[in-house]
Protein backbone atom coordinates (compact mmCIF):
# COMPACT_ATOMS: atom_id res chain seq x y z
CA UNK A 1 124.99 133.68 110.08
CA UNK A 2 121.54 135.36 108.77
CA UNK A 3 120.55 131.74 108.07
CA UNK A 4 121.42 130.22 110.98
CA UNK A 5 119.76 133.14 113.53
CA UNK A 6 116.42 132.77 111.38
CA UNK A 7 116.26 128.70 112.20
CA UNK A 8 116.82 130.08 116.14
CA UNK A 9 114.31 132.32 115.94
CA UNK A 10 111.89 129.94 114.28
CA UNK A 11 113.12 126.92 116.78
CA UNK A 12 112.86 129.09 119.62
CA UNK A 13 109.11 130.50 118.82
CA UNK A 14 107.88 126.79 117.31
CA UNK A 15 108.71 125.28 120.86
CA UNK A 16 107.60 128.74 122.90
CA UNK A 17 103.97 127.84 121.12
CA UNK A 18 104.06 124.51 121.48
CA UNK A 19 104.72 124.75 125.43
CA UNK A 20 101.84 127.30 125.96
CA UNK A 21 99.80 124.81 123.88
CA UNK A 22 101.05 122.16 126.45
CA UNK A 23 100.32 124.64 129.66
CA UNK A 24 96.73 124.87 128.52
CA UNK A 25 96.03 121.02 128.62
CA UNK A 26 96.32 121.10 124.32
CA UNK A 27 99.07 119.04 123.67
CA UNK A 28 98.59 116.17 125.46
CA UNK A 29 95.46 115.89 123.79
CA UNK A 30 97.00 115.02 120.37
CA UNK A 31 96.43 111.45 119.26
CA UNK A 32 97.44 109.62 115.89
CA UNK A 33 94.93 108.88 113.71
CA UNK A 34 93.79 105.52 114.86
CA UNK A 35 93.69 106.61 118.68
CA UNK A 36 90.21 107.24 120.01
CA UNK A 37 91.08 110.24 122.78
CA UNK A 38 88.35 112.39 120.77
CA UNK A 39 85.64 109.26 120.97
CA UNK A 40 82.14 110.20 121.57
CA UNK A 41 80.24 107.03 121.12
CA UNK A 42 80.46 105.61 118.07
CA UNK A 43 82.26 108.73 116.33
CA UNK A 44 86.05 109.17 116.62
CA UNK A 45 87.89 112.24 115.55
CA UNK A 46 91.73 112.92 115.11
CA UNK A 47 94.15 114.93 112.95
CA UNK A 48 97.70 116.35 112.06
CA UNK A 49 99.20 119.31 111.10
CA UNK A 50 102.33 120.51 109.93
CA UNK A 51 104.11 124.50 110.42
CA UNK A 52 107.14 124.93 108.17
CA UNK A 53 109.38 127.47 106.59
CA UNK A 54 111.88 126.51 103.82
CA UNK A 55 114.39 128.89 102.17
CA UNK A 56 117.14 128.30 100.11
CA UNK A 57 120.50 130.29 98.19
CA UNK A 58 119.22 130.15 94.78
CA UNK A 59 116.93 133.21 93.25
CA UNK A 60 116.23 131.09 89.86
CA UNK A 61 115.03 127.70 90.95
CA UNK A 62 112.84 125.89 93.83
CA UNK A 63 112.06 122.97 94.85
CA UNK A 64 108.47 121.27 94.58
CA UNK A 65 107.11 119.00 97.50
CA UNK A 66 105.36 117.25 94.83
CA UNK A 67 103.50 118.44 91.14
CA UNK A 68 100.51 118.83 92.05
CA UNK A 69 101.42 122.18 94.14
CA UNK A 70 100.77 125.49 92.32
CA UNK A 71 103.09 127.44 90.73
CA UNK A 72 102.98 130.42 92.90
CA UNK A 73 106.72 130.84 93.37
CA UNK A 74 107.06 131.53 89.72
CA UNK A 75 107.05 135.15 90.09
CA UNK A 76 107.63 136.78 93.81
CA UNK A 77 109.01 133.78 95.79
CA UNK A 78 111.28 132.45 93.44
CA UNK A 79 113.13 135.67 94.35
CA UNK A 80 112.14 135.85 97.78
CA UNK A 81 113.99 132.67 98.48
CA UNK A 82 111.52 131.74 101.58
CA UNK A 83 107.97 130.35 102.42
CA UNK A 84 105.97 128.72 104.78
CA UNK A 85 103.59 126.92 102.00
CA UNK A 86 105.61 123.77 100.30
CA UNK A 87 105.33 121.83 103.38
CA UNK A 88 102.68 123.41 105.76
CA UNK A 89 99.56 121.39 105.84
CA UNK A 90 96.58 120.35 108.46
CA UNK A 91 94.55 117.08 108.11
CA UNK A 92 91.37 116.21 110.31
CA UNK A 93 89.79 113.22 109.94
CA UNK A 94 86.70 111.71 111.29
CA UNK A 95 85.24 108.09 111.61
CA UNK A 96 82.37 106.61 112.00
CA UNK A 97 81.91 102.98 113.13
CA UNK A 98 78.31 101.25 112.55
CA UNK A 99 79.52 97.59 113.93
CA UNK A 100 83.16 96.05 114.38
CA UNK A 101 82.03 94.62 110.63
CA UNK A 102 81.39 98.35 108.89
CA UNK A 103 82.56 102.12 109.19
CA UNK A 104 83.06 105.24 107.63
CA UNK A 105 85.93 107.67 106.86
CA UNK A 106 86.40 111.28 105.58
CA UNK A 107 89.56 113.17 105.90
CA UNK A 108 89.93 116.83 104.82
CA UNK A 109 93.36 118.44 104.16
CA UNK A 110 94.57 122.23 103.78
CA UNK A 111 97.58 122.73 102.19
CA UNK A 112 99.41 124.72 99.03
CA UNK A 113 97.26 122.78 95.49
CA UNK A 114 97.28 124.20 92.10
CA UNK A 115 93.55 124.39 92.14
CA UNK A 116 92.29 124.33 95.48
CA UNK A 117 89.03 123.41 96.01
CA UNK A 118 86.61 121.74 98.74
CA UNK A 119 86.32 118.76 96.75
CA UNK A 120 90.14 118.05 96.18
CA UNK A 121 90.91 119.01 99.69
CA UNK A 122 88.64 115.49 101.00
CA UNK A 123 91.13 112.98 100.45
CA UNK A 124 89.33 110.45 102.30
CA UNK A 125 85.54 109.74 102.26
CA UNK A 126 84.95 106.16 101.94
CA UNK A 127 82.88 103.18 103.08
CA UNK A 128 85.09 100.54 104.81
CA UNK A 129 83.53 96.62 105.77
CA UNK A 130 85.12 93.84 107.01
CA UNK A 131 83.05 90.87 106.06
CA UNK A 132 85.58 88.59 107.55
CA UNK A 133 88.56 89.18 109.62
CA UNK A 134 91.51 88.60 106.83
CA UNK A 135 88.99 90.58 104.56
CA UNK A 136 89.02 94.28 104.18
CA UNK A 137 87.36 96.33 101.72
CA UNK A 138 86.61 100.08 100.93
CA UNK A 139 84.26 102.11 98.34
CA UNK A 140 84.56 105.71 97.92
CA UNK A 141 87.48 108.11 97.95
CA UNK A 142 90.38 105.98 99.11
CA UNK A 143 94.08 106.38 99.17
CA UNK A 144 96.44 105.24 96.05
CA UNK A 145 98.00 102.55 97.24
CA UNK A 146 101.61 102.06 95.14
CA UNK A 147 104.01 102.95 97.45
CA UNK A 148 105.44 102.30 100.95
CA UNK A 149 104.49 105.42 101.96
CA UNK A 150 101.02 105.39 100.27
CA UNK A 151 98.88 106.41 103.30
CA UNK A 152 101.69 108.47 104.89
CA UNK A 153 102.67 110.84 102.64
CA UNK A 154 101.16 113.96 104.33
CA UNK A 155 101.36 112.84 108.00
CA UNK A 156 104.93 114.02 108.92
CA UNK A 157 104.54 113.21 112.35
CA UNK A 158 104.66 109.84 111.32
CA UNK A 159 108.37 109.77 109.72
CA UNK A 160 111.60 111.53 110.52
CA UNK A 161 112.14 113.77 107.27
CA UNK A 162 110.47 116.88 106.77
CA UNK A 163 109.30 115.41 103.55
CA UNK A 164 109.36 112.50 101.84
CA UNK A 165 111.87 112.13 99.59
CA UNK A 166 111.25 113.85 96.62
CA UNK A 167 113.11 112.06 93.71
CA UNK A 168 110.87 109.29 94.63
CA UNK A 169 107.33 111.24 95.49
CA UNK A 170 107.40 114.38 93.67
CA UNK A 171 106.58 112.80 90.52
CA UNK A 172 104.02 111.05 92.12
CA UNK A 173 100.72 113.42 92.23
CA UNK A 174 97.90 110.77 92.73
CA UNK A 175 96.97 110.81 96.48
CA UNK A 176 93.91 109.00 96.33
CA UNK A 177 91.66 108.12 93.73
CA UNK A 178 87.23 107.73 93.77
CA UNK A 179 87.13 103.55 93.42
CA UNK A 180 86.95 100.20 95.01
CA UNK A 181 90.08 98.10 96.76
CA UNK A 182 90.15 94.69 98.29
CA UNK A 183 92.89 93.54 100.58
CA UNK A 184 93.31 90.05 102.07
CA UNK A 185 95.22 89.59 105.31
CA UNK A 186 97.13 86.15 106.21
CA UNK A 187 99.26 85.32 109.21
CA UNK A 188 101.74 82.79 108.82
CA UNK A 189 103.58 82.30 111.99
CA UNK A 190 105.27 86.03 112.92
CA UNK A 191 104.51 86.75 109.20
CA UNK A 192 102.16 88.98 108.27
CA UNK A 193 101.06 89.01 104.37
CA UNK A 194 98.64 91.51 102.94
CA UNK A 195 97.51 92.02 98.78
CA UNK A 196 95.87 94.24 97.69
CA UNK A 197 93.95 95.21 94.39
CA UNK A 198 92.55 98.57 93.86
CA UNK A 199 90.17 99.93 91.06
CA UNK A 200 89.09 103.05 90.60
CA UNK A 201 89.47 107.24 88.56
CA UNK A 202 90.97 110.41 89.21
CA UNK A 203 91.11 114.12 88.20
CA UNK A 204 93.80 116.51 89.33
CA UNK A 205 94.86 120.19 88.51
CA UNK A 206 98.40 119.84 88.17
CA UNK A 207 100.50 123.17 87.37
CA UNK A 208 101.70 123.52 84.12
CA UNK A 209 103.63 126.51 83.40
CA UNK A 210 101.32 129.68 84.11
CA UNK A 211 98.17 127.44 83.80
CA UNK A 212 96.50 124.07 85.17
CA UNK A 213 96.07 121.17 83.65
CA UNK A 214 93.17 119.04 84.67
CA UNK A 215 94.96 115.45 84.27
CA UNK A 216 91.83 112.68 84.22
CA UNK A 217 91.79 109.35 84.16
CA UNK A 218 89.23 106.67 84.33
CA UNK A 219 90.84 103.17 84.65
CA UNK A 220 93.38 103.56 87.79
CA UNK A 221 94.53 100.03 88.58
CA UNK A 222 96.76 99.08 90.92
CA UNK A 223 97.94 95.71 93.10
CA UNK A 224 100.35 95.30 96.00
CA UNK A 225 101.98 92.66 98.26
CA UNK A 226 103.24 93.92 102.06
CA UNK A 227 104.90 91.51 104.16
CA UNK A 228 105.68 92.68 107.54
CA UNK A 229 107.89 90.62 109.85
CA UNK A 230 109.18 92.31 113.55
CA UNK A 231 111.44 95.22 112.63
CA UNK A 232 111.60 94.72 108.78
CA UNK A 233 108.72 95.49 106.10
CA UNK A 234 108.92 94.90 102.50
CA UNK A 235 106.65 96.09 99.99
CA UNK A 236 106.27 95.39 96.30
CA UNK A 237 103.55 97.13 93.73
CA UNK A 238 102.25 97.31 90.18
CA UNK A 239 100.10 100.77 89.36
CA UNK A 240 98.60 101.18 85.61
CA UNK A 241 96.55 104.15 84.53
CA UNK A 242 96.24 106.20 81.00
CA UNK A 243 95.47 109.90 80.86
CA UNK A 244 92.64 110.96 79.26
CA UNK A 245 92.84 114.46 77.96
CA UNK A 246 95.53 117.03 76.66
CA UNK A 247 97.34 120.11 77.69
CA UNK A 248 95.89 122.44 75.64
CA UNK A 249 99.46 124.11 74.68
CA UNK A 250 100.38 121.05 73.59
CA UNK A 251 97.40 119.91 71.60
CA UNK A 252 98.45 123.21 69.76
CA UNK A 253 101.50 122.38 69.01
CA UNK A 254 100.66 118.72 68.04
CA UNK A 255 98.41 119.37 65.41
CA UNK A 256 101.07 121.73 63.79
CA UNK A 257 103.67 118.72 64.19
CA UNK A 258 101.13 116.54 62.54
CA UNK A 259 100.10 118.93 59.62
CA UNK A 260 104.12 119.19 58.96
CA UNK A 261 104.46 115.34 58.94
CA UNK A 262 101.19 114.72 56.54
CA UNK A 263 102.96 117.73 54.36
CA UNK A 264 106.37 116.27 54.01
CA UNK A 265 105.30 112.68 54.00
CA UNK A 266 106.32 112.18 50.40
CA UNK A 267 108.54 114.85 49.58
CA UNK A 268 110.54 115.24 52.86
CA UNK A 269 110.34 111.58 54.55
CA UNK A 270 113.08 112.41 57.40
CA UNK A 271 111.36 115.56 58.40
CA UNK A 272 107.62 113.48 58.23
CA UNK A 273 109.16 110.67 60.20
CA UNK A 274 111.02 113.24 62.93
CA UNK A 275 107.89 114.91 63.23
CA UNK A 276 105.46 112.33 64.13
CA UNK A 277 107.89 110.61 66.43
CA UNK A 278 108.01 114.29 68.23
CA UNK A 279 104.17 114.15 68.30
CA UNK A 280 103.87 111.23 70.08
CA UNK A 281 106.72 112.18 72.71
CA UNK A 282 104.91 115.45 73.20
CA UNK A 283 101.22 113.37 73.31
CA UNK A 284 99.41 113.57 76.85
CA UNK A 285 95.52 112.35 75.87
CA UNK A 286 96.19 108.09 75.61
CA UNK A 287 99.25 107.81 77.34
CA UNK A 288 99.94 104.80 79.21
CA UNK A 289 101.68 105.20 82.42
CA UNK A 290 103.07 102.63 84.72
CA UNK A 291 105.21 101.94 87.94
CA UNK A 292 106.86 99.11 88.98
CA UNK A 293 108.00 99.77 92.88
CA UNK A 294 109.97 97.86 95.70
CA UNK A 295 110.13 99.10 98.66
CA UNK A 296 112.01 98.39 102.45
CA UNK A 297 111.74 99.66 106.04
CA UNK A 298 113.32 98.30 109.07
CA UNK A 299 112.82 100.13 112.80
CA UNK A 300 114.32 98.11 115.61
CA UNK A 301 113.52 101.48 118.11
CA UNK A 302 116.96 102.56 117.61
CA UNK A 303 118.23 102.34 114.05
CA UNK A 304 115.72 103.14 111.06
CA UNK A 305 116.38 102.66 107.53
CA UNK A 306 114.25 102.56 104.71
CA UNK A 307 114.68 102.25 100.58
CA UNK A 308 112.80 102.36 97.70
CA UNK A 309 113.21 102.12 93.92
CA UNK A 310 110.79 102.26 90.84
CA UNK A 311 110.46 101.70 87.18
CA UNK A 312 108.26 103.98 85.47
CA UNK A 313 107.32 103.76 81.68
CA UNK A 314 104.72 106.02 79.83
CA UNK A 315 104.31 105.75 75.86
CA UNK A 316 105.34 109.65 75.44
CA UNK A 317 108.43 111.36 76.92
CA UNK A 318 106.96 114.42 78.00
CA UNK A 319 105.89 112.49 81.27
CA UNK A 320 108.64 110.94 83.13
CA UNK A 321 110.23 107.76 81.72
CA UNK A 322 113.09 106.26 84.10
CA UNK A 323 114.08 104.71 87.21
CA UNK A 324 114.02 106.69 90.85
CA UNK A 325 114.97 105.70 94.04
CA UNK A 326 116.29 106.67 97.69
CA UNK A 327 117.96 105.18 100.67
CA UNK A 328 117.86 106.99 104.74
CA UNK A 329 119.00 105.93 107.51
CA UNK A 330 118.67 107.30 111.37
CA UNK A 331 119.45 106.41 114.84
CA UNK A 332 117.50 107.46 117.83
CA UNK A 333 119.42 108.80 120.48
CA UNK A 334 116.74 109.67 123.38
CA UNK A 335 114.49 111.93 121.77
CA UNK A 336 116.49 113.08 119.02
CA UNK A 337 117.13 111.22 115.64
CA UNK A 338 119.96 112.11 113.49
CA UNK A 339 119.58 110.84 109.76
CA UNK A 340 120.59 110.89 106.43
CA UNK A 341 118.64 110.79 103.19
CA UNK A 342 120.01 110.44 99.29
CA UNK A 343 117.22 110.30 96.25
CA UNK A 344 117.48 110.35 93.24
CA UNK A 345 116.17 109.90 89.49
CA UNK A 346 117.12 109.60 86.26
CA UNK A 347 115.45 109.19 82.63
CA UNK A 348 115.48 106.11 80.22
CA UNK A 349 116.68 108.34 77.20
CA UNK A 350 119.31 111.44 77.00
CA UNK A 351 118.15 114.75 76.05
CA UNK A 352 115.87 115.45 72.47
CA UNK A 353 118.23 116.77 69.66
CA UNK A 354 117.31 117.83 66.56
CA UNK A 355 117.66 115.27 64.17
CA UNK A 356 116.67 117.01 60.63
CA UNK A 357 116.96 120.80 59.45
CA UNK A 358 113.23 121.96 59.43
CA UNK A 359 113.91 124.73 57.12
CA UNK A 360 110.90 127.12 57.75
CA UNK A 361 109.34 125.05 60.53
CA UNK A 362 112.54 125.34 62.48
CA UNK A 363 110.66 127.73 65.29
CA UNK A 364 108.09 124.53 65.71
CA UNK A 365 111.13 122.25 65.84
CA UNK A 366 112.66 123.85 68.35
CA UNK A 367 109.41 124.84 70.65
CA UNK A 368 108.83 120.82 70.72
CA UNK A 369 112.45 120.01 71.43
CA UNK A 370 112.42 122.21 74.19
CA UNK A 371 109.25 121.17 76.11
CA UNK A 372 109.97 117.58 75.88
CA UNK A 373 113.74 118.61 77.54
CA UNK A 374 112.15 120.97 79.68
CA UNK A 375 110.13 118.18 81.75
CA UNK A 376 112.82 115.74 81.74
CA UNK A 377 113.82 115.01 85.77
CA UNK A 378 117.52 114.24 86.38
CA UNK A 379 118.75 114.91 89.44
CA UNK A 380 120.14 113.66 92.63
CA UNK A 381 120.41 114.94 96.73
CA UNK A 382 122.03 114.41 100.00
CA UNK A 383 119.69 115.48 102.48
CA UNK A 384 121.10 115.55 106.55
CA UNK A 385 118.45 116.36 109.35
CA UNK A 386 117.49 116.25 112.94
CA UNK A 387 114.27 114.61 114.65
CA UNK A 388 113.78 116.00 118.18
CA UNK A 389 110.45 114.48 120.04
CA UNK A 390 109.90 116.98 122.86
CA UNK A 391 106.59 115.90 123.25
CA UNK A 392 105.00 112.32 122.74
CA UNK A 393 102.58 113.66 120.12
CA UNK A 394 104.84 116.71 118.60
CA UNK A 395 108.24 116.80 116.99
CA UNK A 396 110.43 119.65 115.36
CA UNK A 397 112.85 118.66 112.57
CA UNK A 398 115.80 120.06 110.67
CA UNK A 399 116.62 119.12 107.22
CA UNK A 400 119.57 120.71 104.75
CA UNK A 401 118.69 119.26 101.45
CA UNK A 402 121.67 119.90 98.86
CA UNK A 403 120.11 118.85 95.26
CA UNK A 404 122.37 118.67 92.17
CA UNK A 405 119.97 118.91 88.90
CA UNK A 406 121.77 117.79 85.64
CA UNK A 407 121.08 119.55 82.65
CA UNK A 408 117.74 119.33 81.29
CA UNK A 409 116.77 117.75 83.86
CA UNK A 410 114.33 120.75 85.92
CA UNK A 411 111.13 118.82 85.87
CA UNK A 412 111.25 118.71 89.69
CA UNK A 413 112.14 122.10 90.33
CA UNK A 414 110.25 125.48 89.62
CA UNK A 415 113.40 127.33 86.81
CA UNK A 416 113.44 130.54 85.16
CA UNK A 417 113.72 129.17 81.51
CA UNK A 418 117.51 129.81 80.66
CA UNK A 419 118.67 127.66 83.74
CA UNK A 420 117.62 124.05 81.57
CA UNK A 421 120.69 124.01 79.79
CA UNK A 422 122.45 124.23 82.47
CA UNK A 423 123.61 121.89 85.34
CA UNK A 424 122.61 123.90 88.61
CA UNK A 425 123.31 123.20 92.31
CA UNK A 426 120.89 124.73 95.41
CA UNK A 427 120.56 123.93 98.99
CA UNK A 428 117.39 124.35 100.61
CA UNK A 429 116.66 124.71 104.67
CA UNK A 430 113.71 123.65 105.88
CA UNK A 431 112.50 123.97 109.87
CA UNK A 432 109.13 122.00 110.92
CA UNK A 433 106.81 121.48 113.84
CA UNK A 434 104.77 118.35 113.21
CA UNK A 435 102.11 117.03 115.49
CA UNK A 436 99.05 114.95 115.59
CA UNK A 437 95.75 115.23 117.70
């Protein structure tokens, strides 16, 4: 009952703020991103924002939006059970158009990051030009185009989850990338085709443990083929990138495994063998990682379904190695939109045991064993929410997310250590107004 009287409360003063927005003339100023309500001249201004509060029944585990959010629950609000910061966020974005042939972008966003800084918070900032009309091309900072929901993924206003689904996206923490892309648009009948290729680099703080790691990478490549016919849209893409630099904790760590292997290469060849193979599973710097995605929508203005799945391989398995996928579905009735979500992901290999008995290096055995288990994502969850659209521009949803994690399978979830071993259930409530302007 304490659960359900604080979603009340939070419904009840979420539309109470909304309507004295509306009473002032405020909300029926908000626009989606490619309206022009804000249009003075040639400049064109816009945004979206997102208030949300999320708590669930579990004091030793949370759930991530995606991993590149900090790891500020790992102390207070993993026992707390509550916050407004994994899904509140505000984007504004402003364009600039020179001719019909050339414009420019920038798009700022606040939200929770496990470095935030000015820099990372413009996700947009590009040069767009259209030097024909099937021809479209962009320089600067420009969004990573993989997935269906590539230029989405922040704008909640624009789907009916409070997030997207995060066996799929969490994993993902590239939002954009500084670079080049070309797409090419053909019409063929009530077909529309577009491909695109995309170029470019990336560095990102992502939380690891108590500290960041600044992930880099300098050859981001990625292609995709959209083909959008009346209600249905299918999209298929290739993405290819290799990190650049190591954790430090776990360039540590490798050079012990490596001084073991060179030490027992010809007395103890098991143990030599076992510990290079853990060095290379552990190895960030030179990893190749790769997806392989196909994606589905459909939205006839009543029913809405959408799926996606994805292969993704890296060379080490202390970054994820498996398949992932979801399926929703939702029907609008008026302004409200029941729906149903189900995600979920699961690694190429079982869990790291140990293999050989490391005598006196048993300690190193064991710390290596346990970080490559301890980033391993298995889980799954059935997710059931509510869309209402009070207002053309503003929505407030409610999702119940129940997620089953197998063991060793946490990467997706903030843990106290001695849950890995463990298979662990938690339901998490989330309540969100979303709006654009």
């Amino acid at each position: 009952m304490r659960k359900l009287s604080k979603i009340l409360i939070t419904i009840f003063l979420l539309v109470n703020i909304t309507t004295q927005f509306s009473n002032y003339g405020l909300i029926d100023n908000f626009i989606y991103a490619n309206e022009s309500k804000y249009s003075f001249s040639k400049l064109r201004l816009s945004g979206y924002g997102t208030i949300s509060h999320t708590f669930d029944d579990n004091d030793d585990i949370m759930a991530f939006r995606d991993i590149s959010r900090s790891m500020a629950k790992s102390n207070n609000v993993l026992k707390d059970n509550s916050t407004w910061r994994l899904d509140s966020r505000l984007g504004i974005q402003a364009d600039y158009r020179f001719s019909q042939q050339a414009e420019f972008v920038i798009q700022g966003i606040l939200k929770d990051r496990a470095n935030p800084t000015f820099m990372d918070s413009i996700e947009l900032a590009y040069l767009g030009l259209k030097p024909k009309p099937e021809i479209d091309i962009r320089a600067g900072r420009i969004s990573y185009d993989a997935f269906l929901m590539s230029d989405i993924r922040d704008t909640g206003y624009t789907y009916i989850w409070v997030r997207p689904p995060v066996e799929f996206y969490s994993r993902i923490p590239i939002f954009f990338i500084d670079g080049v892309d070309l797409a090419y648009n053909l019409n063929c009948n009530d077909v529309q085709w577009r491909f695109k290729i995309q170029q470019g680099i990336k560095t990102l703080p992502l939380a690891m443990g108590q500290e960041n790691y600044d992930f880099k990478s300098n050859n981001i490549s990625s292609c995709s083929i959209t083909r959008n016919s009346g209600a249905l849209r299918l999209k298929a893409g290739y993405s290819f990138f290799t990190s650049k630099n190591e954790v430090n904790a776990f360039s540590e760590i490798g050079k012990y495994l490596e001084d073991i292997a060179s030490k027992t290469e010809q007395t103890f060849p098991n143990i030599s063998s076992e510990a290079l193979s853990l060095r290379n599973d552990i190895r960030f710097k030179d990893n190749d990682i790769s997806y392989i995605t196909l994606g589905a929508s459909y939205d006839d203005s009543k029913w809405l379904a959408q799926c996606e799945i994805s292969l993704m391989r890296a060379n080490g398995d202390v970054l994820p190695n498996g398949y992932a996928g979801y399926f929703s579905v939702g029907y609008r009735l008026g302004n409200f939109t029941p729906y149903f979500l189900f995600g979920k992901i699961e690694p190429y290999t079982d869990t790291h045991e140990p293999i050989n008995n490391w005598g006196d290096w048993s300690s190193l055995q064991s710390t290596a064993l346990y970080i490559l288990n301890s980033t391993r994502m298995e889980q799954y969850s059935n997710s059931f929410g509510l869309r209402w659209d009070f207002n053309n521009q503003a929505a407030i949803k409610v999702q119940w997310d129940n997620i089953h994690v197998e063991p060793y399978g946490y990467g997706l979830l903030n843990r106290n250590i001695e849950f890995v071993p463990y298979s662990k259930s938690v339901n998490l409530y989330s309540l969100s107004l979303e709006f654009v302007f």
